[in-house]
Protein backbone atom coordinates (compact mmCIF):
# COMPACT_ATOMS: atom_id res chain seq x y z
CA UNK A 1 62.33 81.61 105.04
CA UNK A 2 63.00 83.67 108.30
CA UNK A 3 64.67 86.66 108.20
CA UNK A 4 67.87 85.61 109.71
CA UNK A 5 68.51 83.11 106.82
CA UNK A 6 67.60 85.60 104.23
CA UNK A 7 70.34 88.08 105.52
CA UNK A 8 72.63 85.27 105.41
CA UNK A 9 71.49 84.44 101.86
CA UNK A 10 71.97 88.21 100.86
CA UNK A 11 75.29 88.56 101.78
CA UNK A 12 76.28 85.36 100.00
CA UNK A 13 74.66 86.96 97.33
CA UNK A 14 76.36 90.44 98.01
CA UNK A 15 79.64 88.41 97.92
CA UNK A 16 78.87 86.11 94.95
CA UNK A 17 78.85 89.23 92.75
CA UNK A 18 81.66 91.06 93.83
CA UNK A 19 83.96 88.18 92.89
CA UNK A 20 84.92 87.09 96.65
CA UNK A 21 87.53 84.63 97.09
CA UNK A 22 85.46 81.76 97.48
CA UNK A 23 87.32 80.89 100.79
CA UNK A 24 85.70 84.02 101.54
CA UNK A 25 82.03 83.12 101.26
CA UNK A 26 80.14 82.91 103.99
CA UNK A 27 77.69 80.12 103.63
CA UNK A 28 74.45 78.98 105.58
CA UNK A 29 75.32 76.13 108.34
CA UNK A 30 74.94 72.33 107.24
CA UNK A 31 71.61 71.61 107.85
CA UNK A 32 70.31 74.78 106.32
CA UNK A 33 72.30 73.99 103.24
CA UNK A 34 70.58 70.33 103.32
CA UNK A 35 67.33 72.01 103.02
CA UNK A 36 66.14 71.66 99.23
CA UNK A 37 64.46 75.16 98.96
CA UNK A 38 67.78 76.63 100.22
CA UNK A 39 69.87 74.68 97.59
CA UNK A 40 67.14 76.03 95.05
CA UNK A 41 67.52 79.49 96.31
CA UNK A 42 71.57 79.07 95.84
CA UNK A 43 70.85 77.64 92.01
CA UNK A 44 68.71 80.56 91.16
CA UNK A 45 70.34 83.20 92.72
CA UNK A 46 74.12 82.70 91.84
CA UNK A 47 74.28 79.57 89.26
CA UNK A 48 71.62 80.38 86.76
CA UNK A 49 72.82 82.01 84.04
CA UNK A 50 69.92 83.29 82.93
CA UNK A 51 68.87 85.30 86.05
CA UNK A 52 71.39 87.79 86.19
CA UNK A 53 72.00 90.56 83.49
CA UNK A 54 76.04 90.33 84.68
CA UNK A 55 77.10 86.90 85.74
CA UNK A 56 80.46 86.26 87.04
CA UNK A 57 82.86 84.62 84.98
CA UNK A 58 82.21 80.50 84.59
CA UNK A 59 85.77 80.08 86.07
CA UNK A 60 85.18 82.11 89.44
CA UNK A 61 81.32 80.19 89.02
CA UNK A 62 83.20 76.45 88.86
CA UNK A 63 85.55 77.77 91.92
CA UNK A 64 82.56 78.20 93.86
CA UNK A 65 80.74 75.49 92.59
CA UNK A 66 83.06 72.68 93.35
CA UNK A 67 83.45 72.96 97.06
CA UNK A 68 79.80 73.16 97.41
CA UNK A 69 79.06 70.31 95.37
CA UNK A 70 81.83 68.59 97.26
CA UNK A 71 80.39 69.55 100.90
CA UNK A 72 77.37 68.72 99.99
CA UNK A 73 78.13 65.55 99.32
CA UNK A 74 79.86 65.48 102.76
CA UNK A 75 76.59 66.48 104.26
CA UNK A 76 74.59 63.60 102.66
CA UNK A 77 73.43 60.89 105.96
CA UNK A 78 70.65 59.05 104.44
CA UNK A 79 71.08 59.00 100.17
CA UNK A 80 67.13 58.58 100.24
CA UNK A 81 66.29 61.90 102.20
CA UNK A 82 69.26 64.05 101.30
CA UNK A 83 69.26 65.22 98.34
CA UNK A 84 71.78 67.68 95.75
CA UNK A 85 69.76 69.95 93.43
CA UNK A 86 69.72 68.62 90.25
CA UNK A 87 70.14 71.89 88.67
CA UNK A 88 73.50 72.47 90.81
CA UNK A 89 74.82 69.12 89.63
CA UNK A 90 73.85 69.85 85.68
CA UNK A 91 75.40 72.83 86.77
CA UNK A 92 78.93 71.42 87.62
CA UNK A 93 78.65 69.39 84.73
CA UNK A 94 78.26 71.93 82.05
CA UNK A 95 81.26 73.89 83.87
CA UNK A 96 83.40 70.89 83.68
CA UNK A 97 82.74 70.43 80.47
CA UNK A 98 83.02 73.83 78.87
CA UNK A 99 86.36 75.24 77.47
CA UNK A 100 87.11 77.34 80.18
CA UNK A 101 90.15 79.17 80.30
CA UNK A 102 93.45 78.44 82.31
CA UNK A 103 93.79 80.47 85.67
CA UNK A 104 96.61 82.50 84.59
CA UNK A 105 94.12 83.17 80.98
CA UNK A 106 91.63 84.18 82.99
CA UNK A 107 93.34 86.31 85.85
CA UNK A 108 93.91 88.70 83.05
CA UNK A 109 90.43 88.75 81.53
CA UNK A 110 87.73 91.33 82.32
CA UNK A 111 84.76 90.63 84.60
CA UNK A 112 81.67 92.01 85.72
CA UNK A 113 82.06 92.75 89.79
CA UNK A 114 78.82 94.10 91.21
CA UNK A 115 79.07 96.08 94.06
CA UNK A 116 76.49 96.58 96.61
CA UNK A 117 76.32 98.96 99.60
CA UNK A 118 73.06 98.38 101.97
CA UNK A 119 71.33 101.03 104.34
CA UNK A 120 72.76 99.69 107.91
CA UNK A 121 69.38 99.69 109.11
CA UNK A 122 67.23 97.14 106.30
CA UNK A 123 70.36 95.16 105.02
CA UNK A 124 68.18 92.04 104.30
CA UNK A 125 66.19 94.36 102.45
CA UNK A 126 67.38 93.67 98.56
CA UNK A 127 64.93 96.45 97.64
CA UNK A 128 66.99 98.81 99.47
CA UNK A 129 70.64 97.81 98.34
CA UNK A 130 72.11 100.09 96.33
CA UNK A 131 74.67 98.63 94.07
CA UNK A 132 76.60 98.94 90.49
CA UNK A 133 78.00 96.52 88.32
CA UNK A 134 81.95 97.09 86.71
CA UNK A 135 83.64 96.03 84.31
CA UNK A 136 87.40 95.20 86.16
CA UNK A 137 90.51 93.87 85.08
CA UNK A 138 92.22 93.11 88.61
CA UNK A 139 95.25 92.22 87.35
CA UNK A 140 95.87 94.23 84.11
CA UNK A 141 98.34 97.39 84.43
CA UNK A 142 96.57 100.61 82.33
CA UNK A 143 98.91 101.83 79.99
CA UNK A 144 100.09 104.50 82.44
CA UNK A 145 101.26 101.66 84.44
CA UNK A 146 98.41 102.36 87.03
CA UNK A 147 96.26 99.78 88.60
CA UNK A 148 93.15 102.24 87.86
CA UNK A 149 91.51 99.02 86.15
CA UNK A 150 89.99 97.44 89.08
CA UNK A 151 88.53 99.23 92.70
CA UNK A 152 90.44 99.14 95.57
CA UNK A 153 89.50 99.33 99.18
CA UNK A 154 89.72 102.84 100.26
CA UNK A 155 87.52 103.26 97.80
CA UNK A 156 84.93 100.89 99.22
CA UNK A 157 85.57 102.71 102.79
CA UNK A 158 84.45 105.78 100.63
CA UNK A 159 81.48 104.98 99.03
CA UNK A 160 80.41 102.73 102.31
CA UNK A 161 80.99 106.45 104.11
CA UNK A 162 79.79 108.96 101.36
CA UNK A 163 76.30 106.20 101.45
CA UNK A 164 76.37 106.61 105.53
CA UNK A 165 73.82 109.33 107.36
CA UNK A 166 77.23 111.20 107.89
CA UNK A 167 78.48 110.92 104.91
CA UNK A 168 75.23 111.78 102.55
CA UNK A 169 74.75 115.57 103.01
CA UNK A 170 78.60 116.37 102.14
CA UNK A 171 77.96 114.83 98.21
CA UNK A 172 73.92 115.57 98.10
CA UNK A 173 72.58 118.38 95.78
CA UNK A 174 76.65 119.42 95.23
CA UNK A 175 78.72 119.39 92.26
CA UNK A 176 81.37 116.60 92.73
CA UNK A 177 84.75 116.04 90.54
CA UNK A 178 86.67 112.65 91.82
CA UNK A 179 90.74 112.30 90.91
CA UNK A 180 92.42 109.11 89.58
CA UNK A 181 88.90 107.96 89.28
CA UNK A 182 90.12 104.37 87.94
CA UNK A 183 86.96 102.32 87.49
CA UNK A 184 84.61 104.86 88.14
CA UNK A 185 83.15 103.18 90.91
CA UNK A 186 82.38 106.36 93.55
CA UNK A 187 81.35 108.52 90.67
CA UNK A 188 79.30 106.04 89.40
CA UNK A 189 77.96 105.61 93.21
CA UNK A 190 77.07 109.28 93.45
CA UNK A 191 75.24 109.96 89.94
CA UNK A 192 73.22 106.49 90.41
CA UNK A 193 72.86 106.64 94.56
CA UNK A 194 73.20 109.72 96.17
CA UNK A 195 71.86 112.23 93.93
CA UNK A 196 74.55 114.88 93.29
CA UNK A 197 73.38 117.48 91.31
CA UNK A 198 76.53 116.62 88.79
CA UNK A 199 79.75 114.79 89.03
CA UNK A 200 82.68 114.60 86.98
CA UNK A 201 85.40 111.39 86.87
CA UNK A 202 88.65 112.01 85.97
CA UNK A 203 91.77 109.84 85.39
CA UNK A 204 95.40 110.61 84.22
CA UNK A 205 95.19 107.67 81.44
CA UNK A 206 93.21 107.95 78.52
CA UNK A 207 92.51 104.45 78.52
CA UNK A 208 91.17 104.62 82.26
CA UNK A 209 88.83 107.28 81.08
CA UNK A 210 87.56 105.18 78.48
CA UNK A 211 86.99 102.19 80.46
CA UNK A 212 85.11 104.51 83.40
CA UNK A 213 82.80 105.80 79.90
CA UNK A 214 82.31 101.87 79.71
CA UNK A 215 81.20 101.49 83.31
CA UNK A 216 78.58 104.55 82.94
CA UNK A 217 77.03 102.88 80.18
CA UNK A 218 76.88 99.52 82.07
CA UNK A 219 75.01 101.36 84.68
CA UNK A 220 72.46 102.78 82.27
CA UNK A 221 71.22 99.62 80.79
CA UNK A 222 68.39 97.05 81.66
CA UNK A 223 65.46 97.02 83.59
CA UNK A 224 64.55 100.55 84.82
CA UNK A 225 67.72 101.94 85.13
CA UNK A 226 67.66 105.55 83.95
CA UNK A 227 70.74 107.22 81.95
CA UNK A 228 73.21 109.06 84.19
CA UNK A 229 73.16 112.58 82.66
CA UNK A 230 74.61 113.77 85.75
CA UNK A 231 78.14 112.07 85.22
CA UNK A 232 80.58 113.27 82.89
CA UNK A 233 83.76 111.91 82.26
CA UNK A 234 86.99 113.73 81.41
CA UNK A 235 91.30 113.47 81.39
CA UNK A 236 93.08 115.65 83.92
CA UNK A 237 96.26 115.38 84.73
CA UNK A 238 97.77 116.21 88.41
CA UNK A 239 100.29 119.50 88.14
CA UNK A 240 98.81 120.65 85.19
CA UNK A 241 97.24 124.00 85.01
CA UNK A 242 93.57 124.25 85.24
CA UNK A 243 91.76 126.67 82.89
CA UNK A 244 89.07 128.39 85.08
CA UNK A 245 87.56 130.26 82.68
CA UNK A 246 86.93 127.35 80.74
CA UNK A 247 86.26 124.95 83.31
CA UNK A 248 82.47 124.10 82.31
CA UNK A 249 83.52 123.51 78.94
CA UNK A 250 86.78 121.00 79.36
CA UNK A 251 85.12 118.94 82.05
CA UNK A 252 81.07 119.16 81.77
CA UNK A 253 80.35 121.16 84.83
CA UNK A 254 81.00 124.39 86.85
CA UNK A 255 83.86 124.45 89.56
CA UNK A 256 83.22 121.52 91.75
CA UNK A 257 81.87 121.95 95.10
CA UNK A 258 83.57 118.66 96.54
CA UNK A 259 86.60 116.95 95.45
CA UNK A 260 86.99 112.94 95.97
CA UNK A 261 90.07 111.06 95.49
CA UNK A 262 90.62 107.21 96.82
CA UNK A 263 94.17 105.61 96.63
CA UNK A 264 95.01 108.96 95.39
CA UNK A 265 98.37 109.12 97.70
CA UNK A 266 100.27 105.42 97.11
CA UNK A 267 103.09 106.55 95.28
CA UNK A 268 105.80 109.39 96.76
CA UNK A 269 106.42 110.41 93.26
CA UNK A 270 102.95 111.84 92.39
CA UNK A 271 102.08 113.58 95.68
CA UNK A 272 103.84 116.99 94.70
CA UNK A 273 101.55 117.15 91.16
CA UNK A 274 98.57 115.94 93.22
CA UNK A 275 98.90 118.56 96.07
CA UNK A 276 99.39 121.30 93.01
CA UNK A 277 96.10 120.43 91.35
CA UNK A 278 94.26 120.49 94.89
CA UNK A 279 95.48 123.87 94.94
CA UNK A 280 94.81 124.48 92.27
CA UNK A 281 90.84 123.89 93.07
CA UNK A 282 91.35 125.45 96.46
CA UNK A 283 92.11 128.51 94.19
CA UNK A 284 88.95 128.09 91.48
CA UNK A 285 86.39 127.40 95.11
CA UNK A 286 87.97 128.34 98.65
CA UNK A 287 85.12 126.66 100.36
CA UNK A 288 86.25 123.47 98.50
CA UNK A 289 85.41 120.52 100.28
CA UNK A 290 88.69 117.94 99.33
CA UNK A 291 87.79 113.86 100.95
CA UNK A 292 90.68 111.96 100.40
CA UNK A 293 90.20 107.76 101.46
CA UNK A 294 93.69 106.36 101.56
CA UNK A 295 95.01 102.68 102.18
CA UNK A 296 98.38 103.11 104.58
CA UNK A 297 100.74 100.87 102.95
CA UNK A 298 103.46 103.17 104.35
CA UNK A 299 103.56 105.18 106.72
CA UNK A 300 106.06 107.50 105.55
CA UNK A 301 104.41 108.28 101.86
CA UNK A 302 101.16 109.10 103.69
CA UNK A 303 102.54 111.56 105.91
CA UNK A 304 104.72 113.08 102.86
CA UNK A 305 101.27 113.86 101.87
CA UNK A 306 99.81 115.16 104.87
CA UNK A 307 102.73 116.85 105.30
CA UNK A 308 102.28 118.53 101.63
CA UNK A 309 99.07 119.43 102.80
CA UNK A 310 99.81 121.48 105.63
CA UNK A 311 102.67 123.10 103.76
CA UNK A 312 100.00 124.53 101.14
CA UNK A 313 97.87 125.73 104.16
CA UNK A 314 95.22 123.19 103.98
CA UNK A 315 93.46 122.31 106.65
CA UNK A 316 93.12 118.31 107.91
CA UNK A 317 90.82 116.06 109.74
CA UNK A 318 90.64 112.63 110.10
CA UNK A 319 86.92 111.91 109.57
CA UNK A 320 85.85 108.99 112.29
CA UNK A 321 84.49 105.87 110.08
CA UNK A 322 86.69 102.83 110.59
CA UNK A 323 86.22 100.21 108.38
CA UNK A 324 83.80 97.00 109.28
CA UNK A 325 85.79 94.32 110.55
CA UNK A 326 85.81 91.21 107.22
CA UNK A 327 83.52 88.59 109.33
CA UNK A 328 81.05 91.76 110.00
CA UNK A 329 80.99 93.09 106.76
CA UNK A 330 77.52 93.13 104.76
CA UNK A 331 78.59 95.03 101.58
CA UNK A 332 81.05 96.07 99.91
CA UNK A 333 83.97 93.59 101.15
CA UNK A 334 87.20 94.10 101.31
CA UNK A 335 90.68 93.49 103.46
CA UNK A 336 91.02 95.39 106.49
CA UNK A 337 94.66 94.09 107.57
CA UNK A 338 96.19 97.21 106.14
CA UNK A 339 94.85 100.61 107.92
CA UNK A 340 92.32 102.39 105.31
CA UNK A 341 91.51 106.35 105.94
CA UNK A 342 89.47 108.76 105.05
CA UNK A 343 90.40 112.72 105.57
CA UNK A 344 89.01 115.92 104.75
CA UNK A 345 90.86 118.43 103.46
CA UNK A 346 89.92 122.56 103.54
CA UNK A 347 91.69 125.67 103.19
CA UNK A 348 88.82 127.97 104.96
CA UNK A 349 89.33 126.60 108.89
CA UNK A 350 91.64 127.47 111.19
CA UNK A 351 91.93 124.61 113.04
CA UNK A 352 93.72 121.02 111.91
CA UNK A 353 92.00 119.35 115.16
CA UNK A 354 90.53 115.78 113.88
CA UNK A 355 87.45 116.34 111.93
CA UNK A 356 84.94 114.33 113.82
CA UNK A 357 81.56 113.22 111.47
């Protein structure tokens, strides 16, 4: 298999797992996806069951499935020399014939979404990916009301930026705390990745905490995956006074050295409490690193923010790392119709020129 077709087959792979919309997928041409060892390949890969420690759902599995199966078919010229795996089409057949749930059912259910972020320079390396598997609810409110069940996609620009050359020595050997944490994902990321010398994730909602305490232990598990002892987990909520003294004790590790937050600024409403607690931290560490990723939905709410920001004397920069266009990207995916950002926030410079990495 040449190396062009196994890049190709490791992104499908990369986008298998993360739950892509199937429209989404990005499969070999025709005539590769004739070729019996490449329909083999696809079988053992994504469809067998047995081969992966956190398989997607059998609903999203069927969705994919079915068009396959169906092009397949399409592709077939001579029904003596083209052939459909037989272990794809006992595949389909057990699907069909399983109880699955209805798609509204299973829109609400929990899934396993594996993320994967590859070195830019040996991404059809599989050795070399790092990734993490969640547990996500995409379309399940948290109590709070929050969508801090599922990982969004300034979140993805993050972690694709904090795993970058660039991005590596800001998180490396430092003690990171990430706000409205959600899933966990970057914190996860950074105690399993990018070896931070401890990191703490913190969410508003109890149950959001939880479910991050859920992810950690997913990521500790099978293989030779090694506990996370760096990665604690803890409540905090923005506006609320922060015990200094007694910071090591409520949340697991000295004053933080870095502070990460990702679709931390959506909501008008929540920017005064969040700019307080940044303060806050400015206060505890002066030469507080702050990197805030942020999806521009609107305009105006952002620059309330920013705005906040400079009010509080913190100092801004837009950090240069636009995201990867959708038909470019290798891993993570996500939408890039909406403007994603990431800035970096300090109270020790002078100067609110762009921040250039």
């Amino acid at each position: 298999m040449d190396s062009a077709l196994k890049l190709t087959l490791g992104i499908l792979r990369r986008q298998f797992y993360q739950l892509v919309d199937p429209i989404q997928l990005r499969w070999p041409d025709a005539k590769l996806l004739k070729d019996p060892s490449v329909q083999s390949w696809i079988f053992h890969n994504l469809f067998d069951a047995g081969n992966a420690a956190y398989a997607p759902p059998d609903s999203y599995r069927l969705l994919v499935l079915k068009p396959l199966i169906s092009t397949l078919e399409n592709l077939i010229e001579d029904p003596e020399e083209d052939e459909i795996s037989d272990d794809l089409m006992s595949t389909l057949s057990s699907l069909f014939s399983s109880n699955l749930p209805s798609e509204s059912i299973s829109t609400q259910q929990k899934a396993y979404v594996t993320y994967t972020f590859a070195p830019h320079s040996t991404k059809d390396n599989a050795s070399d990916e790092m990734a993490l598997t969640l547990l996500e609810a995409r379309w399940i409110l948290s109590s709070a009301g929050t969508t801090g069940l599922r990982t969004w996609e300034a979140a993805l620009l993050l972690g694709s930026f904090l795993c970058s050359e660039s991005g590596k020595p800001l998180v490396q050997n430092k003690r990171v705390l990430e706000l409205g944490a959600g899933t966990g994902m970057l914190s996860i990321l950074c105690a399993k990745h990018l070896k931070v010398s401890s990191i703490v994730a913190t969410d508003g909602d109890e149950a959001v905490v939880d479910a991050i305490k859920t992810n950690v232990f997913l990521n500790e598990q099978g293989g030779d995956e090694s506990p996370l002892p760096a990665l604690c987990t803890a409540a905090l909520k923005w506006g609320w006074a922060i015990d200094g003294p007694n910071f090591a004790e409520d949340y697991g590790m000295d004053v933080p050295q870095v502070v990460l937050g990702a679709d931390v600024t959506y909501d008008p409403i929540v920017i005064p409490s969040l700019v307080s607690t940044l303060r806050e931290f400015f206060d505890l560490n002066s030469s507080l690193v702050v990197l805030v990723a942020a999806t521009i939905r609107n305009e105006k709410t952002f620059q309330t923010f920013l705005d906040a920001c400079r009010r509080n004397g913190f100092s801004l920069g837009l950090i240069e790392f636009p995201p990867v266009p959708e038909s470019l990207q290798e891993g993570p995916f996500y939408p890039t119709m909406t403007p994603i950002q990431i800035w970096r926030i300090t109270r020790h410079e002078k100067s609110i020129d762009p921040f250039v990495v």
